[in-house]
C-alpha atoms as a PDB file:
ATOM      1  CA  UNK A   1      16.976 -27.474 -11.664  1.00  0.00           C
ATOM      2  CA  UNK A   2      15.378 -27.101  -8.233  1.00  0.00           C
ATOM      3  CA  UNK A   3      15.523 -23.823  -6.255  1.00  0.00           C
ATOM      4  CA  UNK A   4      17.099 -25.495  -3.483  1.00  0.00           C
ATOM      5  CA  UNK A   5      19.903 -26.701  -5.826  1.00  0.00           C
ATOM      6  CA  UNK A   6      20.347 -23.114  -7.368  1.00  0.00           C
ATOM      7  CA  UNK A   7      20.789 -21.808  -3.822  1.00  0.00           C
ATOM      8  CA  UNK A   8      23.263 -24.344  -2.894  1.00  0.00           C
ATOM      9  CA  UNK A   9      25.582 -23.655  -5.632  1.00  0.00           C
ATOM     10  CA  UNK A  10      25.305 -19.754  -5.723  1.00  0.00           C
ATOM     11  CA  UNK A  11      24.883 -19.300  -2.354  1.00  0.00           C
ATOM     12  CA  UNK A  12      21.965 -16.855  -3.289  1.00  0.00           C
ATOM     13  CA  UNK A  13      18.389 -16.793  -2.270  1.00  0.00           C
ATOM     14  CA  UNK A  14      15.755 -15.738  -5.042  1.00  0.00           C
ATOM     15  CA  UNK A  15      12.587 -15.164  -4.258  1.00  0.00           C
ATOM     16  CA  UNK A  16      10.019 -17.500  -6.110  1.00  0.00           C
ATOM     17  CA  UNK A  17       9.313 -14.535  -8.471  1.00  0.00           C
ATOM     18  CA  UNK A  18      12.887 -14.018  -9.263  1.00  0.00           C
ATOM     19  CA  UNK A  19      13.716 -17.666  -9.591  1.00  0.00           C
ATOM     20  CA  UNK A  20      10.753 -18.250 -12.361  1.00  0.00           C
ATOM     21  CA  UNK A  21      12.947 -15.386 -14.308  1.00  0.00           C
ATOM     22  CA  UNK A  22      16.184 -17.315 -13.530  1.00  0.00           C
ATOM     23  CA  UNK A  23      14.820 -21.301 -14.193  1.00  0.00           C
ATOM     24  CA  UNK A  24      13.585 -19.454 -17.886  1.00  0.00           C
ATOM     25  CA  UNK A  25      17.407 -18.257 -18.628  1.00  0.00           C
ATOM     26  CA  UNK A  26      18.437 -21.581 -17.433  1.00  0.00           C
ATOM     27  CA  UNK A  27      16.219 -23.392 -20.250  1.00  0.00           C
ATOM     28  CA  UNK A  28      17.712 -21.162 -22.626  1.00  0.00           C
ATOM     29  CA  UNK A  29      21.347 -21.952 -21.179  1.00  0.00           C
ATOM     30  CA  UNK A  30      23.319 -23.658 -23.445  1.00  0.00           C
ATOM     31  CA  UNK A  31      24.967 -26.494 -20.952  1.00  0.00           C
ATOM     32  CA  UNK A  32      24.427 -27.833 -17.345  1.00  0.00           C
ATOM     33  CA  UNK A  33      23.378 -26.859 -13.914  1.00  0.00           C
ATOM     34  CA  UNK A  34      26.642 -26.229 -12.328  1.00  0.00           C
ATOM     35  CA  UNK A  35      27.935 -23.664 -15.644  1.00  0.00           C
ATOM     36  CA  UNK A  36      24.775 -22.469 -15.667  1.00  0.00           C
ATOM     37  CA  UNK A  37      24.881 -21.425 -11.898  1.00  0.00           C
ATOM     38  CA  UNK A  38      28.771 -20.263 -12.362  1.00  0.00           C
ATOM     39  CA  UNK A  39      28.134 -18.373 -15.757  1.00  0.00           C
ATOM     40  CA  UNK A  40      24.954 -16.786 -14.008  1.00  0.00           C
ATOM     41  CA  UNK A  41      27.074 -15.529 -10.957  1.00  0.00           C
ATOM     42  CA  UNK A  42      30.118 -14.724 -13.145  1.00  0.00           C
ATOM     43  CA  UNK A  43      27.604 -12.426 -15.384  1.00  0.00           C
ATOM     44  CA  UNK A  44      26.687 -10.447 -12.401  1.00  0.00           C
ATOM     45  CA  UNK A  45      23.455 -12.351 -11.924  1.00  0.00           C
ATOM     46  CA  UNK A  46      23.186 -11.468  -7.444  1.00  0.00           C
ATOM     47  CA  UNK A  47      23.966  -7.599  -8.325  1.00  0.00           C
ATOM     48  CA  UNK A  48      20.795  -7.969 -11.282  1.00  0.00           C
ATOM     49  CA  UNK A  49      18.625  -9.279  -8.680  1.00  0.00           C
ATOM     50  CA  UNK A  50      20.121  -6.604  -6.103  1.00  0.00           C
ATOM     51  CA  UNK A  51      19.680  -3.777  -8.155  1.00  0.00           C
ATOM     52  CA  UNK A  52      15.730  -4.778  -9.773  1.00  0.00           C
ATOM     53  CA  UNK A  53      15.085  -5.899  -5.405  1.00  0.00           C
ATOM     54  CA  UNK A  54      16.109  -1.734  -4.692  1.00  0.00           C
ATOM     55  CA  UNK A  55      14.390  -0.748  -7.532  1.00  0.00           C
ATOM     56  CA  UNK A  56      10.975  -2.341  -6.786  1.00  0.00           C
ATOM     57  CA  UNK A  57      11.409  -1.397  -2.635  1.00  0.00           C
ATOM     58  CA  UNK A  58      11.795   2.186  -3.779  1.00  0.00           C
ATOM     59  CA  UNK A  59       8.711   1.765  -6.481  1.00  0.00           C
ATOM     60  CA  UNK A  60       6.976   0.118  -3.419  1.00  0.00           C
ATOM     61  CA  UNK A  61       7.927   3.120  -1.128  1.00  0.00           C
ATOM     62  CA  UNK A  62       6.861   5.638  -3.838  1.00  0.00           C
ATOM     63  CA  UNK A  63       3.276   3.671  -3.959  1.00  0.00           C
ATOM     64  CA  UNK A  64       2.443   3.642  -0.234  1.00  0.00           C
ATOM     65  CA  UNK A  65       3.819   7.466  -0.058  1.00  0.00           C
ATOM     66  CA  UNK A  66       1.015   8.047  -2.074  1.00  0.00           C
ATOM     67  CA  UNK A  67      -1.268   5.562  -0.430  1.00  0.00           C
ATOM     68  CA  UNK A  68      -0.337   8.429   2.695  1.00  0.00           C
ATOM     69  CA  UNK A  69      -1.359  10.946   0.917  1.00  0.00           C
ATOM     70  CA  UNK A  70      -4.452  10.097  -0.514  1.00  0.00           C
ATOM     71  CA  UNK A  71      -5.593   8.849   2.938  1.00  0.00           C
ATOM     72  CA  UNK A  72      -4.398  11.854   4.691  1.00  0.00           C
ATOM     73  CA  UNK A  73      -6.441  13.574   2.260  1.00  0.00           C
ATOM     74  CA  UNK A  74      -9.331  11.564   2.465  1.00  0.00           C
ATOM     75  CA  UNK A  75      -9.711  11.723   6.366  1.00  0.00           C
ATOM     76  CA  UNK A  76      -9.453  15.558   6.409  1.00  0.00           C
ATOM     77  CA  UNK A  77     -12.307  15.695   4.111  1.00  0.00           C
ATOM     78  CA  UNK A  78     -14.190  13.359   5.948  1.00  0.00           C
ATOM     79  CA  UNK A  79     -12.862  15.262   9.219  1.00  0.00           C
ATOM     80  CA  UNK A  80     -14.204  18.159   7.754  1.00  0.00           C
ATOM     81  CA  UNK A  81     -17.633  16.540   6.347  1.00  0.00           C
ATOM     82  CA  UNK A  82     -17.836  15.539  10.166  1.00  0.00           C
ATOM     83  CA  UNK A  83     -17.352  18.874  11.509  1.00  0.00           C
ATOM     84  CA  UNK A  84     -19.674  20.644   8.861  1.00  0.00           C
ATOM     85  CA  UNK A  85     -22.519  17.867   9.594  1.00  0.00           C
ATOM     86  CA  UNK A  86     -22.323  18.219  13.564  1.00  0.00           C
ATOM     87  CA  UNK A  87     -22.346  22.306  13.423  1.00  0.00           C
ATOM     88  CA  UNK A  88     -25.219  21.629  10.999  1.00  0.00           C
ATOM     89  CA  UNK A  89     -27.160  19.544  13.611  1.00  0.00           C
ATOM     90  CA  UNK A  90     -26.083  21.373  16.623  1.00  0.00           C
ATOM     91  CA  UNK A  91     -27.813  24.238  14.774  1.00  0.00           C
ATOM     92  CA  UNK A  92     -30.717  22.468  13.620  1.00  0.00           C
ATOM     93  CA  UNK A  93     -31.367  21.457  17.484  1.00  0.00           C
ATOM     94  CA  UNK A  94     -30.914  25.010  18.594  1.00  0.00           C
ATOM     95  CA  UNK A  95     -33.301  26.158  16.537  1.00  0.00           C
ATOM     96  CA  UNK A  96     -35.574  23.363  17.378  1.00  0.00           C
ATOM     97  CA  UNK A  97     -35.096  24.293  21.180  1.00  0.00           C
ATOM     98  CA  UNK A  98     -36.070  28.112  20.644  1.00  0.00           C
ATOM     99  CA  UNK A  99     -39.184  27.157  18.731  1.00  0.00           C
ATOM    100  CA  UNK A 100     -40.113  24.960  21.036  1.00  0.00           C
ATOM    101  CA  UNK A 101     -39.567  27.626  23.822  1.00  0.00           C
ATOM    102  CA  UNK A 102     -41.485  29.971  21.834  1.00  0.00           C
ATOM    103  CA  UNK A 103     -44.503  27.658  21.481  1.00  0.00           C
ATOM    104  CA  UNK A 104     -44.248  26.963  25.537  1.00  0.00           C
ATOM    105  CA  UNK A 105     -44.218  30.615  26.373  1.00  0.00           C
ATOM    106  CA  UNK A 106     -47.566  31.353  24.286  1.00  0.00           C
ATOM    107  CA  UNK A 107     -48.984  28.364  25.860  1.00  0.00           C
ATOM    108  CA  UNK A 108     -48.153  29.858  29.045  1.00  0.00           C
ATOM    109  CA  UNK A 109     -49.593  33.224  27.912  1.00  0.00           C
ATOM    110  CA  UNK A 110     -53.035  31.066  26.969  1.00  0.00           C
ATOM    111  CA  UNK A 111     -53.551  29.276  30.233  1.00  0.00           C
END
């Protein structure tokens, strides 16, 4: 049985993921296309497919909720890195500037 035919006679649209699940308990169906499709709607088949479709959206939610947090957590360190690095250089050069001030006011004091 094609997808398209499933969909026409359930009036339910699987994704390809869910119909590779459905076409395998359609091989294993003991009769044709059209009891198949009835038995499988009958036996609560849409509210399966409803309920695992909320249950992998909220597994999905629960992933990029962490996905957040790590990367909220990763840009304050970096954020921080950042901060620490520039403080680190603005030091450096201020230090660099009073030496160098130093060494022009001997050279002053030699000429």
């Amino acid at each position: 049985m094609m997808i398209s035919e499933f969909i026409a006679r359930t009036k339910f649209e699987p994704t390809a993921e869910e119909y590779d699940k459905i076409e395998e308990e359609y091989y294993n169906f003991d009769g044709d296309k059209d009891k198949f499709c009835r038995s499988w709607v009958r036996h609560g088949g849409i509210q399966r497919l409803s309920r695992e479709r909320v249950r992998k959206i909220n597994d999905l939610k629960k992933q990029l909720e962490e996905l957040n947090k790590t990367y909220n957590e990763d840009m304050q360190f970096y954020e921080d890195r950042d901060a620490k690095l520039c403080k680190e250089l603005n030091d450096t050069r201020a230090e660099k500037d009073a030496a160098l001030d130093k060494l022009a006011a001997i050279r002053t004091m030699l000429i």
